[in-house]
N, C-alpha and C. Protein backbone atom coordinates (compact mmCIF):
# COMPACT_ATOMS: atom_id res chain seq x y z
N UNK A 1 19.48 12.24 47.72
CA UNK A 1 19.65 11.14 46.79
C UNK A 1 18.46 11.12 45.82
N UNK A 2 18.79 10.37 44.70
CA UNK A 2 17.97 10.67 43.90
C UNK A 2 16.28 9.03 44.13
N UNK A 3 15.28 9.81 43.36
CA UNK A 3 14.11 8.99 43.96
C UNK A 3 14.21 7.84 43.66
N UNK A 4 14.07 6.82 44.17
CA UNK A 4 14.43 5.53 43.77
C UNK A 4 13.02 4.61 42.90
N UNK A 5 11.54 5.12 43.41
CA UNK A 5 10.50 4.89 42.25
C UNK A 5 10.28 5.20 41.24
N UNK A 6 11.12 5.98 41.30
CA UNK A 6 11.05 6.81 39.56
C UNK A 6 12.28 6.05 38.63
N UNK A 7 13.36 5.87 38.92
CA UNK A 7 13.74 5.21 38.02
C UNK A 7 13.90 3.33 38.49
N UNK A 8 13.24 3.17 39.38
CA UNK A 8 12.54 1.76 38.80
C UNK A 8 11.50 1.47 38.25
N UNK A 9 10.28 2.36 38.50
CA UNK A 9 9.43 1.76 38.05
C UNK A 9 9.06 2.97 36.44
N UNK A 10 8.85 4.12 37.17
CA UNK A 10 8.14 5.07 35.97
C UNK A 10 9.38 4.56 34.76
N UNK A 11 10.25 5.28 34.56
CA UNK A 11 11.42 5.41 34.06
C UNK A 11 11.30 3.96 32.97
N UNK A 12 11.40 2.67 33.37
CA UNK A 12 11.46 1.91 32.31
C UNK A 12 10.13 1.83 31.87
N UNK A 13 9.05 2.12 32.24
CA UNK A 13 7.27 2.42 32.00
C UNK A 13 7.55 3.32 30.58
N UNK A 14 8.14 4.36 31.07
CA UNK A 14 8.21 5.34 29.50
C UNK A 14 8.59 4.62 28.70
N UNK A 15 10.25 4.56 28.79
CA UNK A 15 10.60 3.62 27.60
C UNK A 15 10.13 2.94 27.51
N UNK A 16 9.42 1.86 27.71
CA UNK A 16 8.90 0.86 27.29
C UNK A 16 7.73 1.12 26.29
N UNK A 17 6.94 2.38 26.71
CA UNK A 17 5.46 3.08 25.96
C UNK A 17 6.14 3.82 24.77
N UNK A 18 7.14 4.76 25.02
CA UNK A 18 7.96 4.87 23.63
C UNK A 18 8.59 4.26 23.00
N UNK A 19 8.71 3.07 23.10
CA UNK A 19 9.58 2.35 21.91
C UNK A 19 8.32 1.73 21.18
N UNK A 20 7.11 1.18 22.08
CA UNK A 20 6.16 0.59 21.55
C UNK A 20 5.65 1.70 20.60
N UNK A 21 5.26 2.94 20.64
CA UNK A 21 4.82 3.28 19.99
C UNK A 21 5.36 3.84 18.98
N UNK A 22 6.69 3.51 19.01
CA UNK A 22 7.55 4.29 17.99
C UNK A 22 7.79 3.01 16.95
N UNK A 23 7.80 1.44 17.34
CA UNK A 23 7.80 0.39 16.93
C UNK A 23 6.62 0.27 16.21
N UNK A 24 5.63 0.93 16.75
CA UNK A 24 4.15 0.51 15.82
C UNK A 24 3.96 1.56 14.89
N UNK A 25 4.42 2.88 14.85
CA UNK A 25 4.87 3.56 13.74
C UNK A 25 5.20 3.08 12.69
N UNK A 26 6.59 2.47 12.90
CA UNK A 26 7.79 2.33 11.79
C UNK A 26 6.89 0.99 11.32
N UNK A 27 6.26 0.15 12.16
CA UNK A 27 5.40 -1.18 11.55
C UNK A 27 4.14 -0.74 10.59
N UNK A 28 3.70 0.25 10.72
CA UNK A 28 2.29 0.82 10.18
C UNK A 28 3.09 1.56 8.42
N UNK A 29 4.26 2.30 8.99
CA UNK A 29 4.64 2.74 7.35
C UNK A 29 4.67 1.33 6.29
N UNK A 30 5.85 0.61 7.07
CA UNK A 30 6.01 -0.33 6.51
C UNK A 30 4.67 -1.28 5.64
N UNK A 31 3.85 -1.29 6.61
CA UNK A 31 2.35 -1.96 6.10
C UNK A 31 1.94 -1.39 4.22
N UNK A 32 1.90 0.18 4.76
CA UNK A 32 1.54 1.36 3.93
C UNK A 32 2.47 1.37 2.99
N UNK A 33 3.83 0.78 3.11
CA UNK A 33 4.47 0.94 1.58
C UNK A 33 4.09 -0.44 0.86
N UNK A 34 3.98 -1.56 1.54
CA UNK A 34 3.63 -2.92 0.63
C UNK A 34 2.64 -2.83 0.46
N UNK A 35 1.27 -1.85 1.03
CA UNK A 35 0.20 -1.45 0.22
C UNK A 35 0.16 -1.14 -1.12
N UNK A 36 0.98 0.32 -0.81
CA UNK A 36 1.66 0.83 -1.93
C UNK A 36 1.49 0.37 -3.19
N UNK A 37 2.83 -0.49 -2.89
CA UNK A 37 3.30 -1.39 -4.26
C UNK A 37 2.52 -1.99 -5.11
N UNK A 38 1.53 -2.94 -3.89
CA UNK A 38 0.54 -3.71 -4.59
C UNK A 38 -0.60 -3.12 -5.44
N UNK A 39 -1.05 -1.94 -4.74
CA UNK A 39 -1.81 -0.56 -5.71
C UNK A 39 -1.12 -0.34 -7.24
N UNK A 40 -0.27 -0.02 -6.95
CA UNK A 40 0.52 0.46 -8.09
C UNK A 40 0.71 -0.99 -8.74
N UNK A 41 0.96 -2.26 -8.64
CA UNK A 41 1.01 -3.29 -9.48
C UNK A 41 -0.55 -3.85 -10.08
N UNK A 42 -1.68 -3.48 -8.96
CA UNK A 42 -2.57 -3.51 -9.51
C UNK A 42 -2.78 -2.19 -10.71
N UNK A 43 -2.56 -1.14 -10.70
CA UNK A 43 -2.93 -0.53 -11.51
C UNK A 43 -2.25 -0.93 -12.64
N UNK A 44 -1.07 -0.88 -12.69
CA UNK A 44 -0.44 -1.51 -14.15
C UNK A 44 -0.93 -2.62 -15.11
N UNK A 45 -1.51 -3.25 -14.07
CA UNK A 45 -2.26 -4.77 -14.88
C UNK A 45 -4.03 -4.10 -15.22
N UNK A 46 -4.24 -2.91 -14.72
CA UNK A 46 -5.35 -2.88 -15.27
C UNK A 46 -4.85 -2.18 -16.59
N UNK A 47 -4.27 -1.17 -16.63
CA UNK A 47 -4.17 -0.52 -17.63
C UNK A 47 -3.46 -1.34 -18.73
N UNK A 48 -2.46 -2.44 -18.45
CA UNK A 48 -2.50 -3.29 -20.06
C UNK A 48 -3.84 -3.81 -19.75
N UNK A 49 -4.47 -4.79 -19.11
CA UNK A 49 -5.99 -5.26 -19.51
C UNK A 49 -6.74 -4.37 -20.16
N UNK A 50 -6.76 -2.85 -19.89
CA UNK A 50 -7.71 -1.50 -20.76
C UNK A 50 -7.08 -1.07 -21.93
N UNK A 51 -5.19 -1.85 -22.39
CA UNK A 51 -5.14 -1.71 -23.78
C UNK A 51 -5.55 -2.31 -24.56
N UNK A 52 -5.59 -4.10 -23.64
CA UNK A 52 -6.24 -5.33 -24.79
C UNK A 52 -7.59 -4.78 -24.82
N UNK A 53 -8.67 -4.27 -23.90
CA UNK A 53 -9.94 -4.46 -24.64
C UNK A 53 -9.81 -2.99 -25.63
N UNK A 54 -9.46 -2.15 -25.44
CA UNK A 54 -9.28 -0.68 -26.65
C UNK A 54 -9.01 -1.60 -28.04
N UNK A 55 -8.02 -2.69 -28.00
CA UNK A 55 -7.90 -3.48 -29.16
C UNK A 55 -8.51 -4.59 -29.67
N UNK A 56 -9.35 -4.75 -28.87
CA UNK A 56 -10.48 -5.62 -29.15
C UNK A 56 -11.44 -4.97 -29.61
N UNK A 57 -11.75 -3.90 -29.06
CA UNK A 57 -12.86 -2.78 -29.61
C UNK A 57 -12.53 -2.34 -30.70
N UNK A 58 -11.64 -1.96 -31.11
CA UNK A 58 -11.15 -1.39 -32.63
C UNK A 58 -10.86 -2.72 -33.51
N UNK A 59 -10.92 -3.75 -33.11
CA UNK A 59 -10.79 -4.96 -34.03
C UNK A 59 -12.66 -5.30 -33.98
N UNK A 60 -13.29 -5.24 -33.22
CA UNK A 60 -14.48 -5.39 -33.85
C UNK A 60 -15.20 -4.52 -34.16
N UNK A 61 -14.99 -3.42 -34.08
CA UNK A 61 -15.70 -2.09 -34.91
C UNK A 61 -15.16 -2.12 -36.21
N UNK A 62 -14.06 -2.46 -36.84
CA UNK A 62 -13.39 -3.16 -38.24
C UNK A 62 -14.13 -4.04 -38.79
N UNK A 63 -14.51 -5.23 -37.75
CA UNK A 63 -14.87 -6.67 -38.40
C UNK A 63 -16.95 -5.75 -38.83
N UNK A 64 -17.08 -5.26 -37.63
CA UNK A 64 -18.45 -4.70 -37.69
C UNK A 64 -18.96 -4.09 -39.10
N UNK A 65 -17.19 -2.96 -39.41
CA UNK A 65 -17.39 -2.25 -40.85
C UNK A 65 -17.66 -3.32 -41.49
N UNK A 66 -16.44 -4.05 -41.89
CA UNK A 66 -16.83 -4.89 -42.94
C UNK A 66 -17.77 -5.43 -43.37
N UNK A 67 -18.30 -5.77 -42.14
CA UNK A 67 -20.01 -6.62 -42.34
C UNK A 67 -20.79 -5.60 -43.12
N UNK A 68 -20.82 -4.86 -42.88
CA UNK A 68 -22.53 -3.78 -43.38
C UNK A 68 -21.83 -3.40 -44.57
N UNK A 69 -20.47 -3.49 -45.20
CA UNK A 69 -19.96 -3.29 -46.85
C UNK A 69 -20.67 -3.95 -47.89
């Protein structure tokens, strides 16, 4: 007959250690893609903020010319 400690006790022990760690996997990507996103939404807002000052800079290097005319 087959061992009777092994699939009471070991047996749901595994599964139990593989699902956890297969659960904290799929939880850790998940983390790592709403990282992601937020990276990438931060970068977008910097780079319009680094078009307004490029246009601030070329609007006062203009106002600057004018002055010394």
């Amino acid at each position: 007959m087959l061992n009777q400690p092994f699939f009471q006790v070991t047996l749901p022990l595994m599964v139990t250690f593989i699902a956890t760690i297969w659960l904290a996997q799929w939880s850790q990507n998940k983390r790592f893609d709403s990282l992601e996103k937020r990276i990438d939404e931060i970068i977008k807002r910097l780079d319009r903020i680094e078009s307004k000052l490029e246009d601030f800079a070329h609007r006062i290097t203009t106002l600057e010319a004018g002055k010394w005319r």
